[in-house]
Protein backbone atom coordinates (compact mmCIF):
# COMPACT_ATOMS: atom_id res chain seq x y z
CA UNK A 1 157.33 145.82 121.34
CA UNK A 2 157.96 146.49 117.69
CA UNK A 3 157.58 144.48 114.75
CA UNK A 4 161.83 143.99 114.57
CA UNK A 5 161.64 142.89 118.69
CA UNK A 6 158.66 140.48 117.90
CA UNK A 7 160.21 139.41 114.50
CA UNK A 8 164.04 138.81 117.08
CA UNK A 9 161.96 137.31 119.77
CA UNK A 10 159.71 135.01 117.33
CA UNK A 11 163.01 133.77 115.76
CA UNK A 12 165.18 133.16 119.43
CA UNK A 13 162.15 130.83 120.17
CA UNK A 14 162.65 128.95 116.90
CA UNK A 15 166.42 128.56 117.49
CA UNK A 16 165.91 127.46 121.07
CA UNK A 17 163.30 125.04 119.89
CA UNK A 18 165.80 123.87 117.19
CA UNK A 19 168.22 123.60 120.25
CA UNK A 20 166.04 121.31 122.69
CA UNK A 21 165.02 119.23 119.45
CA UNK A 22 168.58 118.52 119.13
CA UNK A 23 169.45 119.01 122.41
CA UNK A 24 166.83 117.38 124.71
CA UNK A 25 169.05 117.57 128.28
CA UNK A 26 169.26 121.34 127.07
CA UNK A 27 165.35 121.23 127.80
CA UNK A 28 165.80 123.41 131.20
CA UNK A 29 168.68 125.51 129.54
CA UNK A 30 167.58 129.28 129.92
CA UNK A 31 169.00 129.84 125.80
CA UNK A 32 169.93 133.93 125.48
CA UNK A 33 171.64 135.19 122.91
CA UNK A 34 174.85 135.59 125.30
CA UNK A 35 174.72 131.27 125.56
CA UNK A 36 177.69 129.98 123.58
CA UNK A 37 176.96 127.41 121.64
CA UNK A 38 179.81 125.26 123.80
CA UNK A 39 177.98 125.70 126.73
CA UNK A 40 174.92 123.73 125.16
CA UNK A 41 174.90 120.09 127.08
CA UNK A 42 175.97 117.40 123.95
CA UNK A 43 177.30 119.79 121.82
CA UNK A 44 180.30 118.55 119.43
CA UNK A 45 181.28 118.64 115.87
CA UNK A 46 178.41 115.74 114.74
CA UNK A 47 175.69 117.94 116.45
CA UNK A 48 177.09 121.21 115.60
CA UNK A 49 176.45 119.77 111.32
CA UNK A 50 173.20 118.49 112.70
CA UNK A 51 172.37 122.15 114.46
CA UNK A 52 173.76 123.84 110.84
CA UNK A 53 171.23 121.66 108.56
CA UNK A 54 168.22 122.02 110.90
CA UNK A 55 168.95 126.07 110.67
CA UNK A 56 169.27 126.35 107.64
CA UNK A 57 166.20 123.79 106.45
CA UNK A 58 163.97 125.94 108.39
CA UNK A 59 165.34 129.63 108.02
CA UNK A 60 166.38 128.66 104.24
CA UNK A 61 169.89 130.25 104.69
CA UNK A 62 173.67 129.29 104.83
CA UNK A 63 175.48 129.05 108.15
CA UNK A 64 178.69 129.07 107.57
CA UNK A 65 180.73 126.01 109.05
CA UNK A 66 183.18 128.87 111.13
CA UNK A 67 179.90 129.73 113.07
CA UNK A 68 179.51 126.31 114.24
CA UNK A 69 183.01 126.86 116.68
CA UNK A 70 182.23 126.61 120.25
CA UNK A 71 182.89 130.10 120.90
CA UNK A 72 179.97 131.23 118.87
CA UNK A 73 177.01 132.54 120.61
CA UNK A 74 173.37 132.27 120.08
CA UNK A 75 172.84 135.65 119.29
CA UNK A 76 175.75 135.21 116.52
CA UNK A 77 173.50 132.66 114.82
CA UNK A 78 170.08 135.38 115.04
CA UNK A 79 172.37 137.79 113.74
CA UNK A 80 173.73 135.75 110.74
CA UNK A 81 170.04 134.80 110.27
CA UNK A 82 169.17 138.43 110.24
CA UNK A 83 170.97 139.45 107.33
């Protein structure tokens, strides 16, 4: 594994961490990058703000409020966090 997989795989953890934080009955969720952000148990417009601020506190980036849609996936998010 190279230092971009580790840095990808390092940084999937955080976000599902973020997610089961937020999320607790998302605890036994397998979170991929192909999960859509809909499919999270909970998620709505309140926790989608809450999921935006906790992102962005830790990663110290914007996510921009269109990302927060249902349709957007987790690997969306890691690649908006990527640059």
């Amino acid at each position: 594994m190279d230092s971009m997989e580790r840095d990808s795989t390092a940084t999937l953890r955080t976000i599902s961490d973020y997610i089961v934080e937020l999320f607790p009955e998302a605890h036994d969720m397998a979170l991929t990058p192909r999960t859509k952000l809909a499919d999270i148990p909970g998620w709505d417009s309140m926790s989608a703000i809450n999921f935006q601020t906790r992102v962005e506190t830790g990663f110290g980036v914007t996510i921009p409020e269109e990302m927060l849609g249902g349709q957007t996936s987790v690997g969306d998010v890691l690649e908006q966090l990527s640059g």
